[in-house]
N, C-alpha and C. Protein backbone atom coordinates (compact mmCIF):
# COMPACT_ATOMS: atom_id res chain seq x y z
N UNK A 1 -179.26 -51.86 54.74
CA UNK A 1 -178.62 -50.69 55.29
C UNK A 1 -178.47 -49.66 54.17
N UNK A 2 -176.89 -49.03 53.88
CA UNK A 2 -177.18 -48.15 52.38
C UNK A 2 -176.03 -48.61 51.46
N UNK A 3 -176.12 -47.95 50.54
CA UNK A 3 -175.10 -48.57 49.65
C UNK A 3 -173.83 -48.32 49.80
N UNK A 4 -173.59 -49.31 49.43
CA UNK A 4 -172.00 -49.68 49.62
C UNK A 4 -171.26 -48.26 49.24
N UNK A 5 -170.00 -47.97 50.03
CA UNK A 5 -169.53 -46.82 49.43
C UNK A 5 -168.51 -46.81 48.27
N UNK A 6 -168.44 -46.49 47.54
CA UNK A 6 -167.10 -46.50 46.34
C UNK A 6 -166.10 -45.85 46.36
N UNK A 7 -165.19 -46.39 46.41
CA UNK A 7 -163.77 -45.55 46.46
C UNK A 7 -163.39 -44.97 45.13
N UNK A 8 -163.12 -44.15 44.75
CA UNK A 8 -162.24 -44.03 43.12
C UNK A 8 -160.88 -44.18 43.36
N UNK A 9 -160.62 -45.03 42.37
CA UNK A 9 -158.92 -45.10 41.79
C UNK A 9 -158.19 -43.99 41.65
N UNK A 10 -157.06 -44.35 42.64
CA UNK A 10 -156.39 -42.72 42.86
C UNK A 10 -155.84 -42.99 41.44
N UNK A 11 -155.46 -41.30 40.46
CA UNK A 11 -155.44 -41.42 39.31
C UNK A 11 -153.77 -42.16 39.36
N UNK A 12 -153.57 -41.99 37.56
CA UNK A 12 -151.83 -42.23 37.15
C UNK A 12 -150.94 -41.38 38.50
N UNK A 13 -151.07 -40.24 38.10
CA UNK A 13 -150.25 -39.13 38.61
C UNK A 13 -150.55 -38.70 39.85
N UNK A 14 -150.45 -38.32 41.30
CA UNK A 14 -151.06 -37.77 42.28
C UNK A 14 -151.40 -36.16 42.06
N UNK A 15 -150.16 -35.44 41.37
CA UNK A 15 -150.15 -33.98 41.21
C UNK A 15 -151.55 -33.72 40.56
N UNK A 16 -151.96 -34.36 39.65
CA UNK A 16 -153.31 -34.08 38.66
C UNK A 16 -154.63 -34.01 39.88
N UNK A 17 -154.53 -34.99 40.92
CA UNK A 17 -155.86 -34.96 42.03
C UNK A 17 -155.37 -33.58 42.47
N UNK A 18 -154.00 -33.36 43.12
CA UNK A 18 -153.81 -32.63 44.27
C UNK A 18 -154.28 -31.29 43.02
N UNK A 19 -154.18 -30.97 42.21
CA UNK A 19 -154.06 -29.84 41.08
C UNK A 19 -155.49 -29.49 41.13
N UNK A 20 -156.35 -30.61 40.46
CA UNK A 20 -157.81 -30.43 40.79
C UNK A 20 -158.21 -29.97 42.07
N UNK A 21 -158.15 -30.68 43.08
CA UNK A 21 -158.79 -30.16 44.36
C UNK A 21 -158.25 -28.99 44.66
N UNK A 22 -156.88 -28.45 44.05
CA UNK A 22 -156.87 -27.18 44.86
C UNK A 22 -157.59 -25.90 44.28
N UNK A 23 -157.60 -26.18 42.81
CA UNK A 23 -158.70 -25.53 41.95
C UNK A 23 -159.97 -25.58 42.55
N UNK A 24 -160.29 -26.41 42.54
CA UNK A 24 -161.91 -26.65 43.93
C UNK A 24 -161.66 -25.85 45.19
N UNK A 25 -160.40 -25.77 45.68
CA UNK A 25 -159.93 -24.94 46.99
C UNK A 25 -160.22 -23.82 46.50
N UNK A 26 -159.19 -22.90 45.93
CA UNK A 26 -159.15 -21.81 44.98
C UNK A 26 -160.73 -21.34 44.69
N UNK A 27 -161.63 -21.90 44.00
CA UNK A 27 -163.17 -21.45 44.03
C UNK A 27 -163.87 -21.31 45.25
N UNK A 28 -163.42 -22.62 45.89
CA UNK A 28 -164.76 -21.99 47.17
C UNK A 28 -164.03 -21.03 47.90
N UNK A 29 -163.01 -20.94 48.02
CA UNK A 29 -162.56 -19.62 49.02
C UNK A 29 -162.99 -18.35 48.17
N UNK A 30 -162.95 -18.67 47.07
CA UNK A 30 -163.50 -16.87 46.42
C UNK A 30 -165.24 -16.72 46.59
N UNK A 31 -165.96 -17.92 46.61
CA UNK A 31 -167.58 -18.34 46.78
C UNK A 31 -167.40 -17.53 47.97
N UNK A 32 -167.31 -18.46 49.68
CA UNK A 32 -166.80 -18.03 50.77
C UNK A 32 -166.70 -16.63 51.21
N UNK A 33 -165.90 -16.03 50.19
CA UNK A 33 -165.67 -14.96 50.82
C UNK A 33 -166.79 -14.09 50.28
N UNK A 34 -167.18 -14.34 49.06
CA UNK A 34 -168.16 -13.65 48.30
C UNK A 34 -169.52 -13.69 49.19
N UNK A 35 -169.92 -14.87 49.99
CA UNK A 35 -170.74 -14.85 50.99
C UNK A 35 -170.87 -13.91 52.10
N UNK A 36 -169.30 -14.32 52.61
CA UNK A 36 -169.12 -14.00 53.65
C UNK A 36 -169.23 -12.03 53.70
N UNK A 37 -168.90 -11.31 52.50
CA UNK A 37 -168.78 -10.46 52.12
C UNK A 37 -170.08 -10.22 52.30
N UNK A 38 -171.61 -10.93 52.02
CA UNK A 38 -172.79 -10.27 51.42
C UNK A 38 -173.01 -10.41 53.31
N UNK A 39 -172.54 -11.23 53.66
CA UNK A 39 -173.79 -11.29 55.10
C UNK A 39 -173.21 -10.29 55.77
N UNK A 40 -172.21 -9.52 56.15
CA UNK A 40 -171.33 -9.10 56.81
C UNK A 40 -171.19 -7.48 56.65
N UNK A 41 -171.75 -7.47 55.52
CA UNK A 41 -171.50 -5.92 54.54
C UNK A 41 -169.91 -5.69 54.97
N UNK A 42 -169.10 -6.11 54.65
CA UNK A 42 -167.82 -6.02 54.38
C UNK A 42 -166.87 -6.81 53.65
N UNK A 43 -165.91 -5.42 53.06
CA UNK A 43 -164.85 -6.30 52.00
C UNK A 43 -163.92 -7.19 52.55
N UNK A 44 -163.52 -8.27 52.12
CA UNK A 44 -162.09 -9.20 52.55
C UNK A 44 -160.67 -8.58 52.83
N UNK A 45 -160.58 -7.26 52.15
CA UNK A 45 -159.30 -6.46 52.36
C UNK A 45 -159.84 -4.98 52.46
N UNK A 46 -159.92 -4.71 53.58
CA UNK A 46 -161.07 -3.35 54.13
C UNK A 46 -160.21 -2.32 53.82
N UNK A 47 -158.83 -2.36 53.61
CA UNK A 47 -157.98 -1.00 53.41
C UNK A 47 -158.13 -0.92 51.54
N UNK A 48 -158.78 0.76 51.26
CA UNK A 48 -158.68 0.63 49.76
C UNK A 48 -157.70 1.22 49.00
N UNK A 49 -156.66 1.47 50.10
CA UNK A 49 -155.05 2.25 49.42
C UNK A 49 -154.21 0.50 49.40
N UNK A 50 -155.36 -0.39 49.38
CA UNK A 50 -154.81 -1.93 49.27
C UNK A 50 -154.16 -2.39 47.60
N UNK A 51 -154.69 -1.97 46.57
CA UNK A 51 -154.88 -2.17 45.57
C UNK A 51 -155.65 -3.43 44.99
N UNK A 52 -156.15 -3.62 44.11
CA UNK A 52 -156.76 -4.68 43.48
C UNK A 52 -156.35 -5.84 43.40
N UNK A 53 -155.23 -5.99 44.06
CA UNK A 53 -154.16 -7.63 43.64
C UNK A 53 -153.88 -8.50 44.84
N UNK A 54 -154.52 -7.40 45.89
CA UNK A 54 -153.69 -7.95 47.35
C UNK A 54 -154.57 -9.42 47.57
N UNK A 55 -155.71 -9.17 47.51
CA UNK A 55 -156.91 -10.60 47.58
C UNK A 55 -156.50 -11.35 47.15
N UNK A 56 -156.70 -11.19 45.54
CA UNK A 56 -156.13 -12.72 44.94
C UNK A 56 -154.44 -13.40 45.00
N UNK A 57 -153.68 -12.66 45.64
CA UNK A 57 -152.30 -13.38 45.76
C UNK A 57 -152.61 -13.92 47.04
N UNK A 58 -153.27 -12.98 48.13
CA UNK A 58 -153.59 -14.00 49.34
C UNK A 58 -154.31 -14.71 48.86
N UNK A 59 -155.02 -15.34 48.00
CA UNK A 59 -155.29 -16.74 47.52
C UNK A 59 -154.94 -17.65 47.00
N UNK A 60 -154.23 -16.86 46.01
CA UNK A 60 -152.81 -17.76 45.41
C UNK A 60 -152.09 -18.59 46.45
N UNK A 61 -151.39 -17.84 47.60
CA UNK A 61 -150.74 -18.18 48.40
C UNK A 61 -151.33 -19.40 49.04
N UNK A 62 -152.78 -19.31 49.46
CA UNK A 62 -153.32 -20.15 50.10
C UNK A 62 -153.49 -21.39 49.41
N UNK A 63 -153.68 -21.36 48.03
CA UNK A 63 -153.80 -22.42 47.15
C UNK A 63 -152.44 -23.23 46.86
N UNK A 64 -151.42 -22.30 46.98
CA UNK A 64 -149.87 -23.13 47.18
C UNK A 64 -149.63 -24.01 47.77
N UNK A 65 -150.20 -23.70 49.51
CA UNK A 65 -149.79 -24.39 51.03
C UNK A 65 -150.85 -25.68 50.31
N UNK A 66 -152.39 -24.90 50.16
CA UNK A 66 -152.82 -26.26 50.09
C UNK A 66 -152.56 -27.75 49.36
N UNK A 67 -151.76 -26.86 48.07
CA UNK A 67 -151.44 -27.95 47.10
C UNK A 67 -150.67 -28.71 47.56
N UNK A 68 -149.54 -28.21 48.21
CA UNK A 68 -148.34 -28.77 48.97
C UNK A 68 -149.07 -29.81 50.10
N UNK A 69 -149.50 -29.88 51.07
CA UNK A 69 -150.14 -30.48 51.98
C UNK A 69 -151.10 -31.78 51.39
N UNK A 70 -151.94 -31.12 50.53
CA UNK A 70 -152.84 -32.62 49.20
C UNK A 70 -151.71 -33.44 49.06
N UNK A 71 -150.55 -33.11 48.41
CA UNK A 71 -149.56 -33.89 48.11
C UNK A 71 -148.85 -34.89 49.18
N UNK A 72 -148.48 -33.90 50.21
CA UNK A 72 -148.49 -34.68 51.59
C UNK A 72 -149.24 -35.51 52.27
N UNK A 73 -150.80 -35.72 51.87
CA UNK A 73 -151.85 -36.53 53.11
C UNK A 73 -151.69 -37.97 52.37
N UNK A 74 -151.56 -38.10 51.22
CA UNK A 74 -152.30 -39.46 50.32
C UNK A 74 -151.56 -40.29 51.31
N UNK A 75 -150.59 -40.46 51.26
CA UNK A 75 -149.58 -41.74 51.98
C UNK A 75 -150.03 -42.05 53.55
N UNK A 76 -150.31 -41.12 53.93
CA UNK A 76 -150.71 -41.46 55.44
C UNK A 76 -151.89 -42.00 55.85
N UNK A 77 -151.69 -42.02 57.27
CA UNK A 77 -152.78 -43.24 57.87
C UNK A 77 -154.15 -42.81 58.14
N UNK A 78 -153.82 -40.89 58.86
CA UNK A 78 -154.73 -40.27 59.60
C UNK A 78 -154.49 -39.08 58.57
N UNK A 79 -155.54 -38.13 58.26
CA UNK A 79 -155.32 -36.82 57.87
C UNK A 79 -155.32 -35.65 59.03
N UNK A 80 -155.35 -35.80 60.14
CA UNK A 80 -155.55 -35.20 61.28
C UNK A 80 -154.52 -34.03 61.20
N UNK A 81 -153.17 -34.68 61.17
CA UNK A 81 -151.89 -33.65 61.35
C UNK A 81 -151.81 -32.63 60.28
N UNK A 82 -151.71 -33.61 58.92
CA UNK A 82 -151.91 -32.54 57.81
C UNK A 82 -153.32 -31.55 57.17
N UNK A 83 -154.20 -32.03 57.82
CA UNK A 83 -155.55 -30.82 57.49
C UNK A 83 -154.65 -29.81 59.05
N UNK A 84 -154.54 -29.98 59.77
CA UNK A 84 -154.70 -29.12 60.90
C UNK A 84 -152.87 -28.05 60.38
N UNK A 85 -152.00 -28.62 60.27
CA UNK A 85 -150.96 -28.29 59.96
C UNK A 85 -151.44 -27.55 58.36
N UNK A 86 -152.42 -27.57 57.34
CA UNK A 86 -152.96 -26.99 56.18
C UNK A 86 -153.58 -25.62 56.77
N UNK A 87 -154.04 -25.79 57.83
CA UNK A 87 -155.10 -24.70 58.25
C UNK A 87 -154.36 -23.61 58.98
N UNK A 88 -153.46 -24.04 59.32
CA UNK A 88 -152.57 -22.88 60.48
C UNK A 88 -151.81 -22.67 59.25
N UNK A 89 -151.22 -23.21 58.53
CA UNK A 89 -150.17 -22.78 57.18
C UNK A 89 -150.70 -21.60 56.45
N UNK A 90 -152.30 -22.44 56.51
CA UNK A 90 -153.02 -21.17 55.51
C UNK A 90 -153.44 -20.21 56.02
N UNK A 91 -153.62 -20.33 57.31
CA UNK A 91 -153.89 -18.50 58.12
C UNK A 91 -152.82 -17.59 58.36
N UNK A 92 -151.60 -18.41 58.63
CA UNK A 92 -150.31 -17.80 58.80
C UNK A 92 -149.75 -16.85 57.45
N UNK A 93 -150.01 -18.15 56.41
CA UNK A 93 -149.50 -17.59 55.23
C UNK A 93 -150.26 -16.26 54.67
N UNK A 94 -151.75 -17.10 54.69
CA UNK A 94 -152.17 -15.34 53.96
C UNK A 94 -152.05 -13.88 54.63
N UNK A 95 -151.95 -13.96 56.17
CA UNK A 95 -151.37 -12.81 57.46
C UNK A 95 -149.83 -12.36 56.84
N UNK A 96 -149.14 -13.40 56.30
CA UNK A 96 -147.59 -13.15 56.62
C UNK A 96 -147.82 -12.45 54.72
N UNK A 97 -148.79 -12.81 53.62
CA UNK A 97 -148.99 -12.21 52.20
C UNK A 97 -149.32 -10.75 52.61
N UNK A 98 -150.84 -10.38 53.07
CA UNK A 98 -151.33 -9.74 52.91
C UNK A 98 -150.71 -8.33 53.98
N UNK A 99 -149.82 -8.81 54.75
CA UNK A 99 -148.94 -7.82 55.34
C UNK A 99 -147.80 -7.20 54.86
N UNK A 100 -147.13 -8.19 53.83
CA UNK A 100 -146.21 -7.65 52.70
C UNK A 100 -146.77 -7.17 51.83
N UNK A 101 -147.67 -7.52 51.29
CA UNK A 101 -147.98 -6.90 50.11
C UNK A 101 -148.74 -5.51 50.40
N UNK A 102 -148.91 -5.44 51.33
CA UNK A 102 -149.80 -3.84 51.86
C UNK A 102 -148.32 -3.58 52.08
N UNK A 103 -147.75 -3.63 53.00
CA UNK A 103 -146.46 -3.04 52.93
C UNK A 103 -145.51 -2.60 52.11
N UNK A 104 -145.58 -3.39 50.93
CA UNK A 104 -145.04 -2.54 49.59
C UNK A 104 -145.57 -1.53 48.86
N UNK A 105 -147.31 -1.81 49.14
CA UNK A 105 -147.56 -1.14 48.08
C UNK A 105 -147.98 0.50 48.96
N UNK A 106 -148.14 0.15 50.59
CA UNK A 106 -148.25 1.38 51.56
C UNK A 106 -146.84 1.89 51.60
N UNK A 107 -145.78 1.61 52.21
CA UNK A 107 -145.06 1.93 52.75
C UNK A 107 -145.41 1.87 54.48
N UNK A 108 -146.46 1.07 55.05
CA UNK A 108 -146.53 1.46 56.43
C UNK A 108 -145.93 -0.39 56.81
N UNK A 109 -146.05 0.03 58.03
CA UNK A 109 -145.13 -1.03 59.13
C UNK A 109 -146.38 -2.60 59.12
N UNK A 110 -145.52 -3.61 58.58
CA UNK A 110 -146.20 -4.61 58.58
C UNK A 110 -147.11 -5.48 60.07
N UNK A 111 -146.79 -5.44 60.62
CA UNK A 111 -147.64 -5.27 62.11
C UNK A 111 -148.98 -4.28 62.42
N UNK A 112 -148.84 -3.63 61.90
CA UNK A 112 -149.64 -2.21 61.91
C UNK A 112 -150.88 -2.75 61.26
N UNK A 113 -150.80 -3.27 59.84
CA UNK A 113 -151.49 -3.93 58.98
C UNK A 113 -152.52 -4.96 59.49
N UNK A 114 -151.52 -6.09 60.21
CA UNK A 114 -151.87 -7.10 60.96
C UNK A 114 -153.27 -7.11 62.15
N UNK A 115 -152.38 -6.30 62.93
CA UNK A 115 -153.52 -5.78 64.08
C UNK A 115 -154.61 -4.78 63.97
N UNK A 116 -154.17 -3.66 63.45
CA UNK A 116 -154.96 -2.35 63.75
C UNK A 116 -155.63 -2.39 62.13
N UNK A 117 -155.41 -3.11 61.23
CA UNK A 117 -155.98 -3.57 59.74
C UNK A 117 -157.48 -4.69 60.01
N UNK A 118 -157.16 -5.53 61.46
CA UNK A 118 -157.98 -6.24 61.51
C UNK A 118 -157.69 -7.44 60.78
N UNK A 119 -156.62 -8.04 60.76
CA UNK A 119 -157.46 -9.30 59.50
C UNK A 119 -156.30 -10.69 60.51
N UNK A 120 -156.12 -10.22 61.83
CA UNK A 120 -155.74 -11.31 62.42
C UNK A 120 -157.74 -11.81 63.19
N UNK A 121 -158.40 -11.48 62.98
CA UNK A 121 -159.70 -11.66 63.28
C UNK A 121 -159.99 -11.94 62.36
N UNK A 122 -159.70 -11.84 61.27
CA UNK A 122 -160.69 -11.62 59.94
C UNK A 122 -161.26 -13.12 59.76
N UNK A 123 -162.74 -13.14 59.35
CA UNK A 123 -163.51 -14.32 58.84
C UNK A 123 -163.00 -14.43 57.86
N UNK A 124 -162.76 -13.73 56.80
CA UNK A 124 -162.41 -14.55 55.29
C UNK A 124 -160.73 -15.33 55.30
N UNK A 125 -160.06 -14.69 56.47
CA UNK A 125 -158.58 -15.43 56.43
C UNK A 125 -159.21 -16.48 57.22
N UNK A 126 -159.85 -17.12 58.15
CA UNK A 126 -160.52 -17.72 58.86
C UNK A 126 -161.32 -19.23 58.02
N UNK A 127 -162.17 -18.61 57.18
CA UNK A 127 -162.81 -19.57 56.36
C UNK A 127 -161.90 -20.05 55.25
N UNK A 128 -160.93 -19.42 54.80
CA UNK A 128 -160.11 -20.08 53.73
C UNK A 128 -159.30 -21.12 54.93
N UNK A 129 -158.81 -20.92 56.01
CA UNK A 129 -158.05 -21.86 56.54
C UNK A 129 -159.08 -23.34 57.22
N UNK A 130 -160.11 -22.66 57.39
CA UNK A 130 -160.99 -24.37 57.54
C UNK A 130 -161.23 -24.70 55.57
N UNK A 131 -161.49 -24.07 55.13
CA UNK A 131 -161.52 -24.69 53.68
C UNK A 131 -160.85 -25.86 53.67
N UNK A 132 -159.60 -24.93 53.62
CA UNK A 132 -158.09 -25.77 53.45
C UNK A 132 -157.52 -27.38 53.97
N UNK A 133 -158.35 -26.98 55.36
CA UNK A 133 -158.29 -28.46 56.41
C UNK A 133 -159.65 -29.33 55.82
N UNK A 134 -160.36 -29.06 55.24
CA UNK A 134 -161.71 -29.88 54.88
C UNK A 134 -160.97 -30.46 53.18
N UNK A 135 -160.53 -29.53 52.28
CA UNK A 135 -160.27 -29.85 51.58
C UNK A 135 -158.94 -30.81 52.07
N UNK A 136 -157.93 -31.12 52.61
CA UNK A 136 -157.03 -31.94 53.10
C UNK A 136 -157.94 -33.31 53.20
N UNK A 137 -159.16 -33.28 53.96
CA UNK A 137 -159.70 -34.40 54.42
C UNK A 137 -160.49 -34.78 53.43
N UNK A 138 -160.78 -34.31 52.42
CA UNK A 138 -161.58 -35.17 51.52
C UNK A 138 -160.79 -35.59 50.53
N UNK A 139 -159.68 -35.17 50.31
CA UNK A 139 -158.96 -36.11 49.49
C UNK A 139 -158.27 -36.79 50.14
N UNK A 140 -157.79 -36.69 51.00
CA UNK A 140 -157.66 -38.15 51.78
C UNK A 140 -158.90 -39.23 51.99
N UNK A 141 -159.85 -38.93 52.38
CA UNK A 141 -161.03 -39.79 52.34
C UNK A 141 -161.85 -40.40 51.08
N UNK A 142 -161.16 -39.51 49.89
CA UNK A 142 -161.67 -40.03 49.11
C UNK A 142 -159.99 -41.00 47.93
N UNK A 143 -159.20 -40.93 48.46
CA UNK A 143 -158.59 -41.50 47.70
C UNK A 143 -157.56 -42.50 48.61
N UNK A 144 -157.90 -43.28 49.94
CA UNK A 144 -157.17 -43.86 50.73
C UNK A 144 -157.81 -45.25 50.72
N UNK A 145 -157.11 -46.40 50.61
CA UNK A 145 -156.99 -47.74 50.09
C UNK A 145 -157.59 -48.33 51.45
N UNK A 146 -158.19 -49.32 51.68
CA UNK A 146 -159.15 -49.89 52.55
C UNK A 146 -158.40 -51.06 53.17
């Protein structure tokens, strides 16, 4: 048949896996969007009275939830709840970032942002939140005891 599969030894510390993979999170969502950007001919934050910072804190943000959630799956049975509960965290969260932070730095009405800004549609808030749920499931799959 094929070869046997290998598990790796979850390390000393859990924080050090969950730290790594979210760094791995953190890159492919900037890859991702960098894609998603070339096929699409459009930017991830289409307003340019946005400033330069609004992107990467909505990533930051997203890399938070995810870290938090890595930390949460190891112990459990199924990763089902926590990738899916990672993915709505992380669409919510970067909607509920990227509406404050335009809002401070606009002065316009955070809703306004939301809808008529476009980015409750948006593919790149979209692909960071399946990231997020894939990344949930592979460290669970790769570090859960047989």
């Amino acid at each position: 048949m094929g070869a046997p599969v290998t598990r790796l030894p979850p390390p000393a510390d859990s924080r050090v896996l969950a730290l790594l993979a979210t760094i791995t999170y953190g890159a492919a969502v900037i890859a991702s969007w960098g894609f998603i950007s070339l096929a699409l001919d459009a930017n991830p934050i289409a307003q340019r009275d946005a400033g330069p910072l609004l992107g990467p804190v909505m990533v930051l943000a997203a890399c938070i939830i995810t870290f938090v959630a890595i930390l949460r799956v190891r112990p459990r049975p199924s990763p089902l709840a926590p990738a899916l509960g990672a993915a709505a965290s992380v669409y919510i969260g970067m909607l509920l970032v990227g509406a404050m932070g335009y809002t401070l730095v606009t002065a316009q009405l955070p809703w306004a942002v939301l809808f008529v800004g476009g980015y409750v549609t948006s593919p790149f808030i979209a692909a960071a939140a399946l990231l997020s749920a894939l990344d949930v499931v592979v460290v669970w799959a790769v570090t859960r005891r047989p």
